[in-house]
C-alpha atoms as a PDB file:
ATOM      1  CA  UNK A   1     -16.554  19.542  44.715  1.00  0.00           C
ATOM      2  CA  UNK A   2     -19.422  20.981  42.789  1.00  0.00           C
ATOM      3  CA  UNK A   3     -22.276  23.030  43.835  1.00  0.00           C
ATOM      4  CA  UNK A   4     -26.103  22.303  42.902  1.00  0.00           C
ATOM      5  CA  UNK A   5     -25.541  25.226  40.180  1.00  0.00           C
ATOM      6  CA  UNK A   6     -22.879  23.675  38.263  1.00  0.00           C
ATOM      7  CA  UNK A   7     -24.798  19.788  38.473  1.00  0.00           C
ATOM      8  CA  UNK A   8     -28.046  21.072  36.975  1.00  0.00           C
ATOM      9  CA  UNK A   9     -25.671  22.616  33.992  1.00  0.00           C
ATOM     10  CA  UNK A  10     -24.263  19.268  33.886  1.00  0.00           C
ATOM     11  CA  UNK A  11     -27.252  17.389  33.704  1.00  0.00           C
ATOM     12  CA  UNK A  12     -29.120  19.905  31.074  1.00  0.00           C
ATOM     13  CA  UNK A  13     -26.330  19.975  29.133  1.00  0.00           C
ATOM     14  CA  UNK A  14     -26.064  16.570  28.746  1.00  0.00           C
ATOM     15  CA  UNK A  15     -29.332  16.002  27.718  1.00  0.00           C
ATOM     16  CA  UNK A  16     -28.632  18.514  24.802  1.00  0.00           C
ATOM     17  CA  UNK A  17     -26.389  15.059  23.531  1.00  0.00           C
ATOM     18  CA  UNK A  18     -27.821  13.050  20.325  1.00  0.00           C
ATOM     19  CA  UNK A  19     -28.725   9.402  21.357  1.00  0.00           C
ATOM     20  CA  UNK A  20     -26.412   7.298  20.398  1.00  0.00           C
ATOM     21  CA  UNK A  21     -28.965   5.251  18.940  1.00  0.00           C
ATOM     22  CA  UNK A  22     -30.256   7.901  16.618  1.00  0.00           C
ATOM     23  CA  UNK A  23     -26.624   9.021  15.625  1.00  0.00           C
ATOM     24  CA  UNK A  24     -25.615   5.961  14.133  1.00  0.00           C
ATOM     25  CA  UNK A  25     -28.639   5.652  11.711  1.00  0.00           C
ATOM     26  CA  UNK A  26     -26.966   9.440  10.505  1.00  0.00           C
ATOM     27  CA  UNK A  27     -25.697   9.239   7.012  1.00  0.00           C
ATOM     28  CA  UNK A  28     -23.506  12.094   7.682  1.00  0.00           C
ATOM     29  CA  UNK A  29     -21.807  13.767  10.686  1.00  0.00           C
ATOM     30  CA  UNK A  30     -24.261  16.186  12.203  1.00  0.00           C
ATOM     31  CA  UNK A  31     -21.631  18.837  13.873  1.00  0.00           C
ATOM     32  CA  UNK A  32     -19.933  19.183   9.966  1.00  0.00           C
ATOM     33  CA  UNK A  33     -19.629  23.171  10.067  1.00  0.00           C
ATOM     34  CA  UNK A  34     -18.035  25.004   7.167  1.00  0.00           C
ATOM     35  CA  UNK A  35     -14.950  27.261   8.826  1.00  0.00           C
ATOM     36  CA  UNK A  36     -15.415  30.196   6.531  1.00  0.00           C
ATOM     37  CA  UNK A  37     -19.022  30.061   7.682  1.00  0.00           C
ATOM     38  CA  UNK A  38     -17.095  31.580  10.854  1.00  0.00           C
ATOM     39  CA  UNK A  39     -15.094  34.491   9.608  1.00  0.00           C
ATOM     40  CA  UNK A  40     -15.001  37.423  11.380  1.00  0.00           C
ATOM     41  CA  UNK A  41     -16.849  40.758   9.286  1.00  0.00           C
ATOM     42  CA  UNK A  42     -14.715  42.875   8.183  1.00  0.00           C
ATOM     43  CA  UNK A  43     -16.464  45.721  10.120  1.00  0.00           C
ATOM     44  CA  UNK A  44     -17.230  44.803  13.865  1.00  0.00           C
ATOM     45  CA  UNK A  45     -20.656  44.654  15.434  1.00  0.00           C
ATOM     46  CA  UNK A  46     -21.043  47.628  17.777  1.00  0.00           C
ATOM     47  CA  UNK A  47     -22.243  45.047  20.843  1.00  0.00           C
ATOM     48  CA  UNK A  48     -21.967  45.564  24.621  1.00  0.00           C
ATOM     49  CA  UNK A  49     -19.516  42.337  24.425  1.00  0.00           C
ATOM     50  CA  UNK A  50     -17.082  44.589  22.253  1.00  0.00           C
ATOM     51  CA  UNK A  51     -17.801  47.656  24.409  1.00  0.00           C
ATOM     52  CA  UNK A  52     -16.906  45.686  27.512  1.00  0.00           C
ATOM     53  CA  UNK A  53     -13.423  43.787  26.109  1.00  0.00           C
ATOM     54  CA  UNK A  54     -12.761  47.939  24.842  1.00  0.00           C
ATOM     55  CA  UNK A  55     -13.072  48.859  28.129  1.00  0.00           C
ATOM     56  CA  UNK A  56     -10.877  46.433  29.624  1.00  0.00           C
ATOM     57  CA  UNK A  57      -8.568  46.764  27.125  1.00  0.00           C
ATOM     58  CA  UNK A  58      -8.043  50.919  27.916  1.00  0.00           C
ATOM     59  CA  UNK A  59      -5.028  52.194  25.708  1.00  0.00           C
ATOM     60  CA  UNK A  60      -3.848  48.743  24.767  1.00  0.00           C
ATOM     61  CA  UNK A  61      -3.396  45.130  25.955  1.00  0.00           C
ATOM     62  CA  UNK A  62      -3.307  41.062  25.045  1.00  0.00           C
ATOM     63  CA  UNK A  63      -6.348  39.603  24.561  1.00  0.00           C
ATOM     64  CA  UNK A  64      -6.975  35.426  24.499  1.00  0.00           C
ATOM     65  CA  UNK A  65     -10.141  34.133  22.687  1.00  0.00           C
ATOM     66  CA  UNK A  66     -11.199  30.632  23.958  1.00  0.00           C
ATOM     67  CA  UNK A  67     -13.230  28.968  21.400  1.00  0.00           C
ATOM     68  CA  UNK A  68     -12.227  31.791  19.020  1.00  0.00           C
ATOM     69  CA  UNK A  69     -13.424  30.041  15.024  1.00  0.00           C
ATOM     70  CA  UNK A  70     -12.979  32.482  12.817  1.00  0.00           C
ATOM     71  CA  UNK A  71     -12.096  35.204  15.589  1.00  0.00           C
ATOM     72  CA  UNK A  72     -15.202  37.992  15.356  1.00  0.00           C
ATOM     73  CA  UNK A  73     -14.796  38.167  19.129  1.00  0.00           C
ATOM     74  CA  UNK A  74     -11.141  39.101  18.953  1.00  0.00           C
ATOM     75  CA  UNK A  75     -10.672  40.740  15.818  1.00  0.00           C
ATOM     76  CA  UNK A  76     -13.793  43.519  16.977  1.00  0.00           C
ATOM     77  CA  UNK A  77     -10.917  44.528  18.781  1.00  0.00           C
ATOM     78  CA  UNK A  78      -8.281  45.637  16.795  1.00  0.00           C
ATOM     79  CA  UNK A  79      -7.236  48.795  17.546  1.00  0.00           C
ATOM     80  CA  UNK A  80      -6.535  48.348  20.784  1.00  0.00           C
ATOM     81  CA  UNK A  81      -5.443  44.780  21.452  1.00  0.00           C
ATOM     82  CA  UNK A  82      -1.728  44.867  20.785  1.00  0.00           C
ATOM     83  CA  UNK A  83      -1.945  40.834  20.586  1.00  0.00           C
ATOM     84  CA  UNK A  84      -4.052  37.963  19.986  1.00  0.00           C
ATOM     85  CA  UNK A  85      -3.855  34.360  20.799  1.00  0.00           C
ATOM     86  CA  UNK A  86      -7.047  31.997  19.355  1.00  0.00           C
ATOM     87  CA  UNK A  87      -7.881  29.121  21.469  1.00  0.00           C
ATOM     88  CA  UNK A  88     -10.140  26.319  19.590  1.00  0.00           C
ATOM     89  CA  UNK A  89     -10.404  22.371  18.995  1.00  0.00           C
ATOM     90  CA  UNK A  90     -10.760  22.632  14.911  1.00  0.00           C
ATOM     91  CA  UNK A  91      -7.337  23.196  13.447  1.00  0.00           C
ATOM     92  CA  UNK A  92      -9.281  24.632  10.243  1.00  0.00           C
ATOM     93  CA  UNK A  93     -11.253  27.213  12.489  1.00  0.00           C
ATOM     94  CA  UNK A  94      -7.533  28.185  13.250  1.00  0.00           C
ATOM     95  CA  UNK A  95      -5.981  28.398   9.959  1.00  0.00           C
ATOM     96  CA  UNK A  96      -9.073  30.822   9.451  1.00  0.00           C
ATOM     97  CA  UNK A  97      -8.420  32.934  12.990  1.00  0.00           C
ATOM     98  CA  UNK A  98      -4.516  32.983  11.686  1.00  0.00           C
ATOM     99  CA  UNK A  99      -5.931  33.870   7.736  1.00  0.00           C
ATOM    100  CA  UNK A 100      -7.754  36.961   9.558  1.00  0.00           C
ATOM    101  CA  UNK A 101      -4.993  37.951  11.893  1.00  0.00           C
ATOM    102  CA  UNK A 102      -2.353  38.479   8.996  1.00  0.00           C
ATOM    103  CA  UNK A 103      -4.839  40.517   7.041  1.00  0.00           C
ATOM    104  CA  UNK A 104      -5.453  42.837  10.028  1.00  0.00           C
ATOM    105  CA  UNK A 105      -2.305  43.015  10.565  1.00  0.00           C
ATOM    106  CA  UNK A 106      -1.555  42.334  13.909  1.00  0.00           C
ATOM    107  CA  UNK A 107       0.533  39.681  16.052  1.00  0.00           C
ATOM    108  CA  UNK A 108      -1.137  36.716  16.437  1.00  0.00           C
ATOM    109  CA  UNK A 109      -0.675  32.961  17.985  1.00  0.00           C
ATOM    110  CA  UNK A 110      -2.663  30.037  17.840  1.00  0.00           C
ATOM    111  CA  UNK A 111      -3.033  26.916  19.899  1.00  0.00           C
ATOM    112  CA  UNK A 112      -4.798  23.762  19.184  1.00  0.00           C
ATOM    113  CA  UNK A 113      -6.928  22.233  21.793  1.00  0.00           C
ATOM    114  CA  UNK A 114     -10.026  22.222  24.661  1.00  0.00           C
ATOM    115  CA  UNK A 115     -10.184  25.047  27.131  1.00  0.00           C
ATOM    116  CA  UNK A 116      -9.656  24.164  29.832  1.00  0.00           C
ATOM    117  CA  UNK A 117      -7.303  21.418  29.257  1.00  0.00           C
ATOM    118  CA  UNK A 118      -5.072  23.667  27.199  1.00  0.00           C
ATOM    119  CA  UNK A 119      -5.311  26.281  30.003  1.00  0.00           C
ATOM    120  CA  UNK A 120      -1.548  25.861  31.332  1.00  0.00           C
ATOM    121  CA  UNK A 121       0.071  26.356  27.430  1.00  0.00           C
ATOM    122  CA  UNK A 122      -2.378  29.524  26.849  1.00  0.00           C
ATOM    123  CA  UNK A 123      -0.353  31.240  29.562  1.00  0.00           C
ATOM    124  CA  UNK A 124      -2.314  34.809  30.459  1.00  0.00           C
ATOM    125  CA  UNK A 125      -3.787  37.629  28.916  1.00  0.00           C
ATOM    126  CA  UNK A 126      -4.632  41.099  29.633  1.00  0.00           C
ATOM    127  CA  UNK A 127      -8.613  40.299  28.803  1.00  0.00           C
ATOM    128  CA  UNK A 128      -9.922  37.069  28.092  1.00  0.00           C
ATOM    129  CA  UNK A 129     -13.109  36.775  25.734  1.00  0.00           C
ATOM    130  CA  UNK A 130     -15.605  33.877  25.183  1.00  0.00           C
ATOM    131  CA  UNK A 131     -18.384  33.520  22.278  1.00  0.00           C
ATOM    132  CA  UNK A 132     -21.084  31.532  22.281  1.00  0.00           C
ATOM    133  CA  UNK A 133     -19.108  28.622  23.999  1.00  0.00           C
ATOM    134  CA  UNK A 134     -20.529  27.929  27.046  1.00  0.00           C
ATOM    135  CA  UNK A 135     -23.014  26.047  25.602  1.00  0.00           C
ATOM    136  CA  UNK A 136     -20.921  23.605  24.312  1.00  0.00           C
ATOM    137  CA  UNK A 137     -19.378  22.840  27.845  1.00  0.00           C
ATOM    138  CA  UNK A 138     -20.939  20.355  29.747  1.00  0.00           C
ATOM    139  CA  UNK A 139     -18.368  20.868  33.161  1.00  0.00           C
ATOM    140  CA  UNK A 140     -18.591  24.476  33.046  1.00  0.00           C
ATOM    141  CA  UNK A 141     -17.199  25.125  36.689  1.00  0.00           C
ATOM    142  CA  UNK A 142     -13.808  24.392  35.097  1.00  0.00           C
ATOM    143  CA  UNK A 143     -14.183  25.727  31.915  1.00  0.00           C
ATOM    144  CA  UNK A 144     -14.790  29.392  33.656  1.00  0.00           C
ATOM    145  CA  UNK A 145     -12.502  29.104  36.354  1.00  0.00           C
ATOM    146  CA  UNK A 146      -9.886  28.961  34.248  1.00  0.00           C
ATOM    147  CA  UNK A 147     -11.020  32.012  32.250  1.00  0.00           C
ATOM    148  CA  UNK A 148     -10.683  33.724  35.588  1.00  0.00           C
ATOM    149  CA  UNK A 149      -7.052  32.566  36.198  1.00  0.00           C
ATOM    150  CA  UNK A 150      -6.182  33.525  32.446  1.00  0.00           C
ATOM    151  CA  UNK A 151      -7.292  37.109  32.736  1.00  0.00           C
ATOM    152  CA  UNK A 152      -5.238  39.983  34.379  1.00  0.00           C
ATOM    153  CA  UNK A 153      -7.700  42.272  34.224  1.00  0.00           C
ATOM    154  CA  UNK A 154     -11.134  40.848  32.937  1.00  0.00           C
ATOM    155  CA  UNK A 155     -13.087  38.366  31.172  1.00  0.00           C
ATOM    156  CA  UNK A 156     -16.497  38.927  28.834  1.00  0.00           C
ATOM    157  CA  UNK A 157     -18.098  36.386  28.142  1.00  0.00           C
ATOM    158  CA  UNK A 158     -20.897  36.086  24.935  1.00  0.00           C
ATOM    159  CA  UNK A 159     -23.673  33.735  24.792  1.00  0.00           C
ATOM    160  CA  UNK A 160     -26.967  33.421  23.989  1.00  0.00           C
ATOM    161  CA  UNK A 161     -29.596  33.484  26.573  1.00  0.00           C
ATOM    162  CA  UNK A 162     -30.631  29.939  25.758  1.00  0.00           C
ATOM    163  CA  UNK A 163     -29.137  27.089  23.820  1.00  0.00           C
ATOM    164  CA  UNK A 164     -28.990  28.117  20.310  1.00  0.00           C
ATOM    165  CA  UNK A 165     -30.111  24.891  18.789  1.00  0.00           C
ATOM    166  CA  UNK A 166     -33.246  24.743  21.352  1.00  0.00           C
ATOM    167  CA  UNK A 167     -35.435  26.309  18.429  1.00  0.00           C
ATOM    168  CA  UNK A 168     -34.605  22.447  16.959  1.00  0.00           C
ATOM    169  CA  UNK A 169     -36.866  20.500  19.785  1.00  0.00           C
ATOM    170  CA  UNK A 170     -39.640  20.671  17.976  1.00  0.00           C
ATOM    171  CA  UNK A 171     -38.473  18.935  14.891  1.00  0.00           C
ATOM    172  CA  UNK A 172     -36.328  16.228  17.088  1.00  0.00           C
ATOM    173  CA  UNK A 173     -40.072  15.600  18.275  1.00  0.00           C
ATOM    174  CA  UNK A 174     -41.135  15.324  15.383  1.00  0.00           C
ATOM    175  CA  UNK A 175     -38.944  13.561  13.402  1.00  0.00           C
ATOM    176  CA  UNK A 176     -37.639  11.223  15.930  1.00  0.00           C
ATOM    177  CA  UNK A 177     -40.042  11.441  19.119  1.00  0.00           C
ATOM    178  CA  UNK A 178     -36.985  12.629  21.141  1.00  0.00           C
ATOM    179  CA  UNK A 179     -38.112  14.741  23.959  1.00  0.00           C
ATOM    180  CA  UNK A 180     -35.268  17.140  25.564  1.00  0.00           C
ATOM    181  CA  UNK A 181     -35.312  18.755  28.565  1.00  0.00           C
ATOM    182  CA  UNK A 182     -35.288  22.417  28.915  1.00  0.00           C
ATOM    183  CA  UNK A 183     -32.105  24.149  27.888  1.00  0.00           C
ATOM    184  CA  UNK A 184     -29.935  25.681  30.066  1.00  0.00           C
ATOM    185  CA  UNK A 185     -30.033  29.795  29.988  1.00  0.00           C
ATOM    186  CA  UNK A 186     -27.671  32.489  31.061  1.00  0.00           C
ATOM    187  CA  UNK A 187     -29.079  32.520  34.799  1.00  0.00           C
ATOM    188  CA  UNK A 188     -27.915  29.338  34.666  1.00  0.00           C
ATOM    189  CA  UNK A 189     -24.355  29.956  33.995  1.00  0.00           C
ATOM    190  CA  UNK A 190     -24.713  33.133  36.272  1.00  0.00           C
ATOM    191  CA  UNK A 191     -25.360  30.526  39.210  1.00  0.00           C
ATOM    192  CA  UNK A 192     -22.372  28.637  38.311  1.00  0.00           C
ATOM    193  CA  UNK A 193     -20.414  31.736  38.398  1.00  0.00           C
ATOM    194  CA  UNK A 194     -21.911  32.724  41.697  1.00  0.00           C
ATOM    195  CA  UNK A 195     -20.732  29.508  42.884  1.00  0.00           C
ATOM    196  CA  UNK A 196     -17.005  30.407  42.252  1.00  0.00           C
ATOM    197  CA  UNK A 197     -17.370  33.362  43.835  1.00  0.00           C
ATOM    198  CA  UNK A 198     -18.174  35.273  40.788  1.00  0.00           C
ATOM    199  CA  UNK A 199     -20.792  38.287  40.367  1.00  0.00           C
ATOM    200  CA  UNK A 200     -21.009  38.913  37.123  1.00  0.00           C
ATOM    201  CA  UNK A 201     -22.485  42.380  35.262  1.00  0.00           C
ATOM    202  CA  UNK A 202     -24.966  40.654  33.052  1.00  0.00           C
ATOM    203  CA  UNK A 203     -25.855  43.010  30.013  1.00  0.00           C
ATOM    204  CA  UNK A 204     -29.236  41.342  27.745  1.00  0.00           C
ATOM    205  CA  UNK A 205     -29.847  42.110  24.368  1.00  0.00           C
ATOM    206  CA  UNK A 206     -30.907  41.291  20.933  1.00  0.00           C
ATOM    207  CA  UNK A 207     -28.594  39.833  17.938  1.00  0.00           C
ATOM    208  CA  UNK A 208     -29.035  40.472  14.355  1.00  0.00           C
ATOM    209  CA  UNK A 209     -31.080  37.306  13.352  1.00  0.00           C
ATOM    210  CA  UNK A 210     -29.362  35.233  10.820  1.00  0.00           C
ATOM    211  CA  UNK A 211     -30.229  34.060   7.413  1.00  0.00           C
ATOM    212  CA  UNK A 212     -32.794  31.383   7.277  1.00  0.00           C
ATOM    213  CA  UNK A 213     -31.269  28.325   8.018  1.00  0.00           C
ATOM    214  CA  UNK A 214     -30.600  26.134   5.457  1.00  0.00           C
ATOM    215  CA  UNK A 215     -32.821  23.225   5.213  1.00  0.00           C
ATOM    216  CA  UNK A 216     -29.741  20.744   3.886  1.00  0.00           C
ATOM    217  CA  UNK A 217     -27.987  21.688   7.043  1.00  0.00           C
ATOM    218  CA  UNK A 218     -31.183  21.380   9.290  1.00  0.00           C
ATOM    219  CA  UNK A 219     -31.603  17.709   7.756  1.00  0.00           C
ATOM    220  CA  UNK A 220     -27.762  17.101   8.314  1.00  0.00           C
ATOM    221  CA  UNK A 221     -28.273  18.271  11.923  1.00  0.00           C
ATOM    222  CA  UNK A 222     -31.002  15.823  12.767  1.00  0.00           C
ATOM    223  CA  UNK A 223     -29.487  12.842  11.613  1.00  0.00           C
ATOM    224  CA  UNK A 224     -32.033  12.702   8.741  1.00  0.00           C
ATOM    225  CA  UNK A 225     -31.013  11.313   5.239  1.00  0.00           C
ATOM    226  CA  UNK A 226     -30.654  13.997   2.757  1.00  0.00           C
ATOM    227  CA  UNK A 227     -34.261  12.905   0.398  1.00  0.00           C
ATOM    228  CA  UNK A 228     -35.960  14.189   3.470  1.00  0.00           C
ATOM    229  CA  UNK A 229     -34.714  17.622   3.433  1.00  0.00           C
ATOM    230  CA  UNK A 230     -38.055  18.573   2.083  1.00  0.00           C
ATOM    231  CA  UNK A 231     -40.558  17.201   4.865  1.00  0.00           C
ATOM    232  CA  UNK A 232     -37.498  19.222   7.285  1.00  0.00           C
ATOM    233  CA  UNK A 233     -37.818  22.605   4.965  1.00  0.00           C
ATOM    234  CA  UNK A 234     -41.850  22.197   5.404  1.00  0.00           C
ATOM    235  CA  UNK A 235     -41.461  21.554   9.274  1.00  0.00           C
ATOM    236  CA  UNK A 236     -39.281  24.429   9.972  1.00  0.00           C
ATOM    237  CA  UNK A 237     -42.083  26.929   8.047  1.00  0.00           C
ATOM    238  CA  UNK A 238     -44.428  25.804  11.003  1.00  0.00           C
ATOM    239  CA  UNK A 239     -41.760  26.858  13.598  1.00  0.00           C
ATOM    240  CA  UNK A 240     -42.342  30.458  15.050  1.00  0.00           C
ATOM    241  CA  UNK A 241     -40.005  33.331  14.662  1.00  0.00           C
ATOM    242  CA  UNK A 242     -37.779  33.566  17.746  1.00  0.00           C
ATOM    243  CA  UNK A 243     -36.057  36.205  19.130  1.00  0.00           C
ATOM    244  CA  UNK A 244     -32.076  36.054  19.198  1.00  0.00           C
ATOM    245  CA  UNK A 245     -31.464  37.491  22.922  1.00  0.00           C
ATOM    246  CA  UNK A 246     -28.132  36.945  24.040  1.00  0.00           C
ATOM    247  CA  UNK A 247     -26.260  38.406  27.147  1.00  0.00           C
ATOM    248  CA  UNK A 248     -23.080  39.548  27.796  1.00  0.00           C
ATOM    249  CA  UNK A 249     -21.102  38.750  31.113  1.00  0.00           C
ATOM    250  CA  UNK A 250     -18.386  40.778  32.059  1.00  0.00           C
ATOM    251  CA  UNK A 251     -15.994  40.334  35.533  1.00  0.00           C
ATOM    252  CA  UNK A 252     -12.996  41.713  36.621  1.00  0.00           C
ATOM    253  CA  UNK A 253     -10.354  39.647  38.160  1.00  0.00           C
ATOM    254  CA  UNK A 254      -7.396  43.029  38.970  1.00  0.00           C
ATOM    255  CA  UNK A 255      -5.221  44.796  37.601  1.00  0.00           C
END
């Protein structure tokens, strides 16, 4: 059973989805993301969702990244994590998680599939982290639950404060007169968590922005053909700069 928390995420989530109509005029796939695009820096961001897994983590301990691409969540953590196991759906995000592991050096496994339906093979971990996935879940009751009964200690979860491709609604207008309902935001997921039983320490702050987006991509993305990528490059100049705030939440489960 579900609370009223967890059926508005449901219901704004799904309205994030591309009509089915309007994906089949697509000349290409719109979710076509580049793995290496996802490689973790070589130097770690200094962020309060690193701080938090550190702290977790003490003098040492396992750490499982659900949704982990290229693994910047789990691989800010070297040092102290004595092992890492990478949790995603794209065997090629993998391949780059594994890539990253063996040049860092440390133990590593991988495991192909959707959190939570993978859940029972992940087995447990010290610390379980989370980046930017939440937004991709559309039963996220679940999905976090099972973070919870993965982690001895703690979980941290990253993501940002609203949906990141939200700053697109303007050009689905646009473009194809689609008009989305508001995107879910962290208080949102904080309610769903509540309704577990689940009181997060919710941490805001500011991300780096990231390079311009690419107007090819952008086109791609809207199920646009590519000879319009100019009217899209045009459209996007009109589009505000937004802030990137993002929050980190961070519960302990024992241990």
């Amino acid at each position: 059973m579900t609370g009223p928390a967890a059926q508005r995420w449901r219901e704004l989530q799904s309205g994030r989805g591309v009509p089915p109509e309007i994906l089949a005029r697509a000349a290409a796939s719109p979710w076509v993301h580049d793995p290496r695009d996802f490689a973790a820096p070589v130097e770690p961001a200094d962020t309060p969702s690193r701080r938090a897994a550190l702290d977790l983590l003490g003098s040492g301990g396992t750490v499982l990244d659900i949704g982990c691409g290229g693994g910047a969540g789990a691989f800010a953590l070297v040092g102290r994590a004595t092992r890492l196991t990478g949790v995603d759906h794209q065997q090629d995000m993998l391949d780059v998680f594994a890539e990253g592991a063996v040049a860092r050096g440390i133990p590593h496994a991988t495991l192909l599939g959707r959190w939570p339906e993978v859940a029972p093979d992940a087995g447990a971990a010290d610390v379980v982290v989370c980046h930017h996935v939440l937004h991709n879940v559309v039963e996220l009751g679940p999905f976090l639950a099972a973070l919870s009964a993965a982690a001895r200690r703690g979980v941290v979860v990253e993501m940002l404060a609203r949906h990141p491709m939200a700053w697109l609604d303007p050009l689905w207008v646009r473009f194809h007169d689609l008009h989305r309902p508001p995107p879910a935001t962290t208080d949102d997921a904080v309610a769903v968590l509540a309704e577990l039983g689940i009181r997060p320490e919710v941490t805001s702050w500011e991300r780096e922005k990231p390079p311009k987006q690419d107007a090819e991509w952008v086109t791609r993305r809207l199920c646009l053909p590519p000879e319009r990528a100019g009217e899209v490059a045009a459209a996007m100049d009109e589009i505000p700069p937004r802030p990137r705030m993002a929050a980190t939440l961070v519960w302990r489960t024992g241990g």
